[in-house]
C-alpha atoms as a PDB file:
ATOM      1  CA  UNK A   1     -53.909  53.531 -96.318  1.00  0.00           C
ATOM      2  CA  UNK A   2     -50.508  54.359 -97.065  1.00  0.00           C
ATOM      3  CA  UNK A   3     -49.527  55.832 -94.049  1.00  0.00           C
ATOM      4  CA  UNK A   4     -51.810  53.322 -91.843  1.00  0.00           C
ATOM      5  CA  UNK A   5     -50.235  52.577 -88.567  1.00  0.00           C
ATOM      6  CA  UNK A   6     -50.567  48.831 -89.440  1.00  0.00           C
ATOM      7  CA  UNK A   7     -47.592  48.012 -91.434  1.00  0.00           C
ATOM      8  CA  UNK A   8     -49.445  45.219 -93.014  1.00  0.00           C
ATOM      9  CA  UNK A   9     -52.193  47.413 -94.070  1.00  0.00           C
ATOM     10  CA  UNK A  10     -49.539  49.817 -95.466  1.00  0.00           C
ATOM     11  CA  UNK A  11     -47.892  47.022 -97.373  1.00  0.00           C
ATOM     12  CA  UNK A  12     -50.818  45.722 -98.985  1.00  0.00           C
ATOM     13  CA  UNK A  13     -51.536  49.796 -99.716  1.00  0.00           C
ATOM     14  CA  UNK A  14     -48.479  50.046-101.477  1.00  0.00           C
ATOM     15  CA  UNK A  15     -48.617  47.292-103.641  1.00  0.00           C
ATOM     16  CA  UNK A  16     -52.582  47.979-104.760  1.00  0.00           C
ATOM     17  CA  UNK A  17     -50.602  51.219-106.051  1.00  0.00           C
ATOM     18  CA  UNK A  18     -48.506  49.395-108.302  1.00  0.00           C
ATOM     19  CA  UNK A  19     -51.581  47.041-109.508  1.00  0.00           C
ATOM     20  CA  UNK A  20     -53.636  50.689-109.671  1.00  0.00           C
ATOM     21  CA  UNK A  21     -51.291  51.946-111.831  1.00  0.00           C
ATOM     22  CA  UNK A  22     -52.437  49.960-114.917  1.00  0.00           C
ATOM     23  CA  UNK A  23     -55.779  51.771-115.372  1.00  0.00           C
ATOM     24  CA  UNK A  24     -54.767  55.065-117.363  1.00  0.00           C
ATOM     25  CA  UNK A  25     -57.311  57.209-115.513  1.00  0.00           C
ATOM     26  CA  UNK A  26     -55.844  56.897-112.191  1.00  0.00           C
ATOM     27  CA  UNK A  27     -52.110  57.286-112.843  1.00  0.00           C
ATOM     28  CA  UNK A  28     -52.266  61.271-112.639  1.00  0.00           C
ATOM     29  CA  UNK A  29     -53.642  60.503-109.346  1.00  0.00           C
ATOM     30  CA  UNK A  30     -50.920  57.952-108.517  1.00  0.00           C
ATOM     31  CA  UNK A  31     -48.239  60.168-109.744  1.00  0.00           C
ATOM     32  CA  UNK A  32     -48.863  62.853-107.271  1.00  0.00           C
ATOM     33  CA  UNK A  33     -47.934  59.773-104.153  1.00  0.00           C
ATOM     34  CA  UNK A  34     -44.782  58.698-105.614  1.00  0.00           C
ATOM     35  CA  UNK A  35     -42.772  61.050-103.568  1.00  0.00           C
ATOM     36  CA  UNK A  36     -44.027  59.025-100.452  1.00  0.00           C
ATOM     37  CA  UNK A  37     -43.217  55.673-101.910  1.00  0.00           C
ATOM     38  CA  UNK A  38     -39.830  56.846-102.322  1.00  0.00           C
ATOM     39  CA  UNK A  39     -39.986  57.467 -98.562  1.00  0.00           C
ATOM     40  CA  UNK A  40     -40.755  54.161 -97.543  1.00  0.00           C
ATOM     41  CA  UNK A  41     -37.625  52.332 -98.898  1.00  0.00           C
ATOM     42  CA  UNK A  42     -35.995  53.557 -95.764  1.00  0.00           C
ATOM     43  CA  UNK A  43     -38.940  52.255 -93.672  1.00  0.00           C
ATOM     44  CA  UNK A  44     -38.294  50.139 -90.693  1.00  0.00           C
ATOM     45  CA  UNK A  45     -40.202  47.077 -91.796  1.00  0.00           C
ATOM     46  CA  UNK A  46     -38.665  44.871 -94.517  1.00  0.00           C
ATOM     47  CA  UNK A  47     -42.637  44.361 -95.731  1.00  0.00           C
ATOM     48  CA  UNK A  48     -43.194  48.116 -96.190  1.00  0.00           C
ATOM     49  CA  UNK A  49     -39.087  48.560 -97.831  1.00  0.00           C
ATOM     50  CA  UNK A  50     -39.900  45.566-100.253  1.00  0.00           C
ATOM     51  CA  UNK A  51     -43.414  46.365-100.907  1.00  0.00           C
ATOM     52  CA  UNK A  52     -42.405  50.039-101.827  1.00  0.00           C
ATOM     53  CA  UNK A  53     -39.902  48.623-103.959  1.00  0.00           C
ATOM     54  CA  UNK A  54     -42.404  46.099-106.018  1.00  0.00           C
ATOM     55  CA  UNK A  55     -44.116  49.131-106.605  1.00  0.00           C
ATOM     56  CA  UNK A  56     -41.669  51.249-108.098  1.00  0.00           C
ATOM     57  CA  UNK A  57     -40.993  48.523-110.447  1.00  0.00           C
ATOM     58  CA  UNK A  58     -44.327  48.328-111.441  1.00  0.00           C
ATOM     59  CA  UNK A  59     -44.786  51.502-111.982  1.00  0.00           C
ATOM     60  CA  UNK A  60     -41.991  52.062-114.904  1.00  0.00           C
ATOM     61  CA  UNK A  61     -44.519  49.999-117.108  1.00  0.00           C
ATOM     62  CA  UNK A  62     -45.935  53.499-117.637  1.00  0.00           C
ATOM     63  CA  UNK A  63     -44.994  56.378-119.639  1.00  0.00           C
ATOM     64  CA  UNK A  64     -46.689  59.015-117.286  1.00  0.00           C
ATOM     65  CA  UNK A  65     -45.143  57.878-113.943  1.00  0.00           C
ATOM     66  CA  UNK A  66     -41.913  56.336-115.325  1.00  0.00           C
ATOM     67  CA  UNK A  67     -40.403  60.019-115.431  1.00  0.00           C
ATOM     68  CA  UNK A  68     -41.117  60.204-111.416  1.00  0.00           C
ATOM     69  CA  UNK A  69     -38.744  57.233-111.206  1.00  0.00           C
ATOM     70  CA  UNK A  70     -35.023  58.753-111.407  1.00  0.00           C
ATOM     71  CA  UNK A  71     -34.877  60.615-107.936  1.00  0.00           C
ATOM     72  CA  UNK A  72     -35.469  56.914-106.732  1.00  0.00           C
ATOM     73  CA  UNK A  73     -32.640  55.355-108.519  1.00  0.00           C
ATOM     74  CA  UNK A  74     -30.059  56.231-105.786  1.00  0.00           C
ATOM     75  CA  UNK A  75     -32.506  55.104-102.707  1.00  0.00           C
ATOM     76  CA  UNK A  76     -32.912  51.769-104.118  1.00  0.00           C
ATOM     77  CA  UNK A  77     -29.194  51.545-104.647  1.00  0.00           C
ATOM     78  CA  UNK A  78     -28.338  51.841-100.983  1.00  0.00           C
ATOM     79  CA  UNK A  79     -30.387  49.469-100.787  1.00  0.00           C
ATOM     80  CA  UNK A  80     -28.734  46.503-102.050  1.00  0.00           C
ATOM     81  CA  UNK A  81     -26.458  47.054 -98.815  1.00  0.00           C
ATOM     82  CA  UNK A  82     -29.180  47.248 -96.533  1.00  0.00           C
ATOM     83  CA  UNK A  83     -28.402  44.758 -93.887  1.00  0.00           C
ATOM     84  CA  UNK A  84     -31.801  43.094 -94.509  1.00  0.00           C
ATOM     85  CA  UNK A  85     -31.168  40.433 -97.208  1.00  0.00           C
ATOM     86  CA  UNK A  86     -34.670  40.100 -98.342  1.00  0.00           C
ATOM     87  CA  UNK A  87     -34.684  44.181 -99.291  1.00  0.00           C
ATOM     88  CA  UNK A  88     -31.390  43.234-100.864  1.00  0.00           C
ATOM     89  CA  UNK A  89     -33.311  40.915-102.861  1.00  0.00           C
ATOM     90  CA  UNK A  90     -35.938  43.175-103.587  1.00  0.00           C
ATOM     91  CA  UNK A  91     -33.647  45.962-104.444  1.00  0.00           C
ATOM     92  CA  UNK A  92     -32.014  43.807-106.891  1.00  0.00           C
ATOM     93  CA  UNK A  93     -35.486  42.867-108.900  1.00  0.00           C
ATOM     94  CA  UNK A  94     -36.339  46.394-108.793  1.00  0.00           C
ATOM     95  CA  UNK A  95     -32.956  47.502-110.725  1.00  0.00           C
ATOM     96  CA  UNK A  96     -33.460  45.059-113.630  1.00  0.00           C
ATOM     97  CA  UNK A  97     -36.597  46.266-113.767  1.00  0.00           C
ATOM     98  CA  UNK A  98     -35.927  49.864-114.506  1.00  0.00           C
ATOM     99  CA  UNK A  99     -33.163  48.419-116.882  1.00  0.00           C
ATOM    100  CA  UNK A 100     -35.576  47.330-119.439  1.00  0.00           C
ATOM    101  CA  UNK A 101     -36.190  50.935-120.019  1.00  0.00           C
ATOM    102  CA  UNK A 102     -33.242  52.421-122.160  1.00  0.00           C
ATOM    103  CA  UNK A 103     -33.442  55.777-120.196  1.00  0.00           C
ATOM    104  CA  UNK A 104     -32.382  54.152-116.880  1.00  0.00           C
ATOM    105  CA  UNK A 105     -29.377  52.005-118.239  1.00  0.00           C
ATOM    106  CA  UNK A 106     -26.650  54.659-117.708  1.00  0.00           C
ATOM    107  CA  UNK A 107     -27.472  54.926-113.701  1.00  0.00           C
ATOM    108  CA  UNK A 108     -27.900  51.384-113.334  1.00  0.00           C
ATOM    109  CA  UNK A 109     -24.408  50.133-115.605  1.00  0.00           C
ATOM    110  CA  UNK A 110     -22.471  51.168-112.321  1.00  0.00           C
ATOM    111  CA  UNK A 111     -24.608  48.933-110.206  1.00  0.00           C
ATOM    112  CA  UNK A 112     -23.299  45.563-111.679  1.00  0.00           C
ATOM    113  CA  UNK A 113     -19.748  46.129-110.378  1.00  0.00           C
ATOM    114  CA  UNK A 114     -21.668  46.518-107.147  1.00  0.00           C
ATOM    115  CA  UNK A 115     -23.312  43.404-107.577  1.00  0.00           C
ATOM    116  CA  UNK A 116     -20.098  41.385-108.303  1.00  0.00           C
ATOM    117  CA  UNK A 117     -18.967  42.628-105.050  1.00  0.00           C
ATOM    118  CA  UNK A 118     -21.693  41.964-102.935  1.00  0.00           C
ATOM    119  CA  UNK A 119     -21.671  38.053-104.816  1.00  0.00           C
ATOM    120  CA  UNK A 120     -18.684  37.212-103.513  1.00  0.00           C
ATOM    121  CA  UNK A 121     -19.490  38.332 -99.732  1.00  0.00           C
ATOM    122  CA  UNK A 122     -19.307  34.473 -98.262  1.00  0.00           C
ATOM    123  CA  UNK A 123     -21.823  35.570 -95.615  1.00  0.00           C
ATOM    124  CA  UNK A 124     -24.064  36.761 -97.809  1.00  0.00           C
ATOM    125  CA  UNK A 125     -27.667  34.798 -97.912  1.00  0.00           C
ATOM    126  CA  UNK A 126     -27.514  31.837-100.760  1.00  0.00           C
ATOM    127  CA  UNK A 127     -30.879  33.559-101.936  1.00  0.00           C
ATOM    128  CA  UNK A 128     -29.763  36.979-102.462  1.00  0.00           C
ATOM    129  CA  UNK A 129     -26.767  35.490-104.440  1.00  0.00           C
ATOM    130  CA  UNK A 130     -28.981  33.505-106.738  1.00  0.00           C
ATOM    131  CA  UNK A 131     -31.282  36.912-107.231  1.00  0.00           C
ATOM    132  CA  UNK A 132     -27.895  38.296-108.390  1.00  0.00           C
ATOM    133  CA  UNK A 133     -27.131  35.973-110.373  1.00  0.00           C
ATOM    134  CA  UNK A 134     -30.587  36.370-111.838  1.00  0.00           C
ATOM    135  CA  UNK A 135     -30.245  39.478-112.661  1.00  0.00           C
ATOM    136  CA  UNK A 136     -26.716  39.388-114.563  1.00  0.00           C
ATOM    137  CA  UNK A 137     -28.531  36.832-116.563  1.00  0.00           C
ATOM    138  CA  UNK A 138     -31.460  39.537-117.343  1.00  0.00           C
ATOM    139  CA  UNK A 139     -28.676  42.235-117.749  1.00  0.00           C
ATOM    140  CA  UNK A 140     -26.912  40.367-120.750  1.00  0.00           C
ATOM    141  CA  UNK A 141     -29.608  40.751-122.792  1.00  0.00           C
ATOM    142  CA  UNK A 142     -29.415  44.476-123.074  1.00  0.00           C
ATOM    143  CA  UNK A 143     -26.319  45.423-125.176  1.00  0.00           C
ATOM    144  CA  UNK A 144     -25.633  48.614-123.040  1.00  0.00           C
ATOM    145  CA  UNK A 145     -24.564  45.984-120.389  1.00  0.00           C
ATOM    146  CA  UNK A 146     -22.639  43.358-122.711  1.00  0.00           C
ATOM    147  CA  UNK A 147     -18.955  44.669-121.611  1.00  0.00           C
ATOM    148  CA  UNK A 148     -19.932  44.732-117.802  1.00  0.00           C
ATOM    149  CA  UNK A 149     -21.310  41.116-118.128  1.00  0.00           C
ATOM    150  CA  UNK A 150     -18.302  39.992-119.532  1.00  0.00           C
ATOM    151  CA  UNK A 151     -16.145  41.108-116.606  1.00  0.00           C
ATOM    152  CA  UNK A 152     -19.110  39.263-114.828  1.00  0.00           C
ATOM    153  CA  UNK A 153     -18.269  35.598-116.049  1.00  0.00           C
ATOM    154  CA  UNK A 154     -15.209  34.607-113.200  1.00  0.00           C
ATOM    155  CA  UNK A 155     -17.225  35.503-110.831  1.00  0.00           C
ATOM    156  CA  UNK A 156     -20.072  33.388-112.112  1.00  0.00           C
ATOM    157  CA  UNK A 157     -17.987  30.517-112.898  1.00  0.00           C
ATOM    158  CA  UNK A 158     -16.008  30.466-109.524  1.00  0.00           C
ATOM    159  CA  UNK A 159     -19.284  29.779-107.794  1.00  0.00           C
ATOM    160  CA  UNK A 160     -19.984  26.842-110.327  1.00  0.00           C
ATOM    161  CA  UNK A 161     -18.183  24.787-106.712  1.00  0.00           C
ATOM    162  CA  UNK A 162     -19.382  26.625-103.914  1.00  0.00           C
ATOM    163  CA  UNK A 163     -20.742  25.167-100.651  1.00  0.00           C
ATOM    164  CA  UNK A 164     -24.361  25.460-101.404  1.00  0.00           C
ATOM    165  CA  UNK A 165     -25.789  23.422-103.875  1.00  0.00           C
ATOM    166  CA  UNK A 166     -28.763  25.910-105.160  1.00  0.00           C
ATOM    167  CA  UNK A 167     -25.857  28.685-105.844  1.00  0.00           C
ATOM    168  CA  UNK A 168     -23.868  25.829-107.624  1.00  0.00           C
ATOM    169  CA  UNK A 169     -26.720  24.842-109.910  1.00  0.00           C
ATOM    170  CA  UNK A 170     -27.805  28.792-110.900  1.00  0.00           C
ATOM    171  CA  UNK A 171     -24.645  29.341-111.543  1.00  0.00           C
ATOM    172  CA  UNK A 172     -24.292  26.699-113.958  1.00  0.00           C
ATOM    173  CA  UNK A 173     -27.586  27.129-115.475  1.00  0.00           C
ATOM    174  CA  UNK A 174     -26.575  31.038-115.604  1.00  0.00           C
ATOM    175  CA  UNK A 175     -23.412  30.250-117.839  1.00  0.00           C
ATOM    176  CA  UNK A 176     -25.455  28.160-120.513  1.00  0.00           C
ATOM    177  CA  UNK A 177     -27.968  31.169-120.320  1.00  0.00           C
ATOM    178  CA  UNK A 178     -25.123  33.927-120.850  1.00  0.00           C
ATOM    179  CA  UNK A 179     -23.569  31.375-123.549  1.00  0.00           C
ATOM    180  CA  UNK A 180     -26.602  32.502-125.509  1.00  0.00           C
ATOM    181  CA  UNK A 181     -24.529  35.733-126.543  1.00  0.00           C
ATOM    182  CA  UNK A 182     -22.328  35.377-129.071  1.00  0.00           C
ATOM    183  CA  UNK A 183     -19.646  37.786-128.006  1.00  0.00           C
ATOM    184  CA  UNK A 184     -19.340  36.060-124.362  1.00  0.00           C
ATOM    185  CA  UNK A 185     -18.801  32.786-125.357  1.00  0.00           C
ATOM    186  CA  UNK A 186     -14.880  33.027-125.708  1.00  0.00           C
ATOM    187  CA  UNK A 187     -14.975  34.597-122.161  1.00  0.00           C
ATOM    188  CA  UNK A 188     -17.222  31.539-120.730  1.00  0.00           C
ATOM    189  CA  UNK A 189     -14.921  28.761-122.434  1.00  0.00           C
ATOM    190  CA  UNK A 190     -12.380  29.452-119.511  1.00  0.00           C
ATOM    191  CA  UNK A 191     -15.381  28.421-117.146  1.00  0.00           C
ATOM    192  CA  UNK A 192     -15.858  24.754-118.881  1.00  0.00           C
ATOM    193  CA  UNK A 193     -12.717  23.004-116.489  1.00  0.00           C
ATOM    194  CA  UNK A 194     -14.424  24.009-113.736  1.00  0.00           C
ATOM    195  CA  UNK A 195     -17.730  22.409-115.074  1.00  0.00           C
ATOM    196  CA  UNK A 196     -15.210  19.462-115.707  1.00  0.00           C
ATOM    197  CA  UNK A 197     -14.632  19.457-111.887  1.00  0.00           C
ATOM    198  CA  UNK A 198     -18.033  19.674-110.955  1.00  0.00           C
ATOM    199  CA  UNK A 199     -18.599  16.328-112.427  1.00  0.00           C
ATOM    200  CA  UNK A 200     -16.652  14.578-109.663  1.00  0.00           C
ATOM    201  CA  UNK A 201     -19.308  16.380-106.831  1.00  0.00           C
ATOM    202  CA  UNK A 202     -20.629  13.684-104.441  1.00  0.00           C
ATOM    203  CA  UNK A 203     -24.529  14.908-105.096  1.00  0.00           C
ATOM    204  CA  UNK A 204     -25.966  12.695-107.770  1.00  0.00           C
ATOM    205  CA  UNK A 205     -28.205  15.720-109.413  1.00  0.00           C
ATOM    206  CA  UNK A 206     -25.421  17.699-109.605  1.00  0.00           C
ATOM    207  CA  UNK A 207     -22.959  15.643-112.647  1.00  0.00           C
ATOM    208  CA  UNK A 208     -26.290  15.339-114.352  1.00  0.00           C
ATOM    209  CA  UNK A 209     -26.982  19.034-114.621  1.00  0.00           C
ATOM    210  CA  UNK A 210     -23.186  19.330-115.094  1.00  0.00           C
ATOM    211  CA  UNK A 211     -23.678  17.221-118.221  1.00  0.00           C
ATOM    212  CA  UNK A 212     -26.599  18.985-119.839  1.00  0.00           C
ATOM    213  CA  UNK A 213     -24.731  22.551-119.381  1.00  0.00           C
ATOM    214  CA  UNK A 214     -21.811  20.991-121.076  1.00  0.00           C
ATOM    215  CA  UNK A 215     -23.395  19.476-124.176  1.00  0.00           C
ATOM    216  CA  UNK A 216     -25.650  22.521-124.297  1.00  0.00           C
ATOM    217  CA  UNK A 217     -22.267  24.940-124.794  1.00  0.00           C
ATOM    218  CA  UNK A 218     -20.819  22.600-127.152  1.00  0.00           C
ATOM    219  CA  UNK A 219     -23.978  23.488-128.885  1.00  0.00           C
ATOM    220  CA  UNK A 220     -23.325  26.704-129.142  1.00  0.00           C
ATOM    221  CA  UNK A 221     -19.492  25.891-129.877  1.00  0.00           C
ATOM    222  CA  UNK A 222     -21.021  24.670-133.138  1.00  0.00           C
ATOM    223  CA  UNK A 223     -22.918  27.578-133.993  1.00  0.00           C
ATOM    224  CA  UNK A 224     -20.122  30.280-133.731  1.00  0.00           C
END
């Protein structure tokens, strides 16, 4: 099924890998396909790319495959250029995923200047920025990242007034979240005029969620 001529029927292949993968006795089976997943991020149908991708992720949840993972790492890098912005997407998930394992962080640390880069493309798809701006969030928590994230925080706040209103509010929500650590909160206080400004938009959700960000970091203004 996973080389099926229909590319739906090879999507829905790929991903029953990933789900396969949580039964024990079938992952010495599943590790011998892996090879050919990594193939298929370079597909020509964003399903198969994405699909192959979801799988991958999946299957660092176990010991026994997650060593067939690193010749992958580089494939799903070049992805986050691909000029599909849904693999972008999926390319991005996939990275954060392998960075919850400590063995990955060194290969992925170089992938958040990347990131800041690609967040500040203007033409870039409003839903690929907010999957970025996910994933910085997830990034924080591991300390491996902390320094990276910092540099992270002008970019995050500069978008705190950009044109789309779903970017604005992530954004916002992203700096109470990265508040959370102690050792960026100095770097996030130079973000709180622009908060300030945000308080005049025209959008009447927008001052309120303004407001709640705003008393929730003088909460943790208190607690330093």
């Amino acid at each position: 099924m996973l080389k099926h001529i229909d590319k739906e029927v090879r999507s829905t292949a790929i991903s029953a890998l990933g789900n396969l993968a949580g039964h024990f006795e079938l992952r010495k089976a599943i590790l011998l396909h892996i090879s050919y997943v990594f193939s298929l991020l370079e597909h020509a149908n964003w399903n198969v790319r994405s699909a192959a991708l979801s799988a991958l992720a999946m299957l660092t949840e176990h010991d026994e495959l997650r060593k067939a993972i690193p010749p992958a790492i580089p494939f799903v890098i070049d992805q986050l250029e691909h000029a599909n912005w849904d693999t972008r997407s999926a390319a991005t998930f996939a990275l954060v995923h392998f960075a919850e394992h400590v063995e990955f962080r060194n290969e992925i640390r170089p992938v958040i200047s990347l990131l800041v880069k690609l967040l500040k493309d203007k033409d870039a798809d409003f839903k690929f920025r907010i999957e970025i701006i996910s994933a910085f969030i997830k990034l924080s928590g591991h300390v491996e990242f902390r320094e990276e994230i910092r540099l992270v925080v002008e970019s995050v706040v500069n978008l705190v007034n950009d044109a789309n209103w779903n970017v604005r509010a992530v954004s916002i929500s992203a700096l109470v979240k990265l508040a959370e650590n102690v050792e960026l909160r100095e770097t996030i206080r130079v973000g709180v005029p622009s908060l300030v400004e945000a308080l005049k938009h025209p959008n009447r959700e927008f001052p309120t969620v303004t407001v709640s960000a705003l008393v929730k970091l003088v909460d943790h203004g208190k607690s330093d």
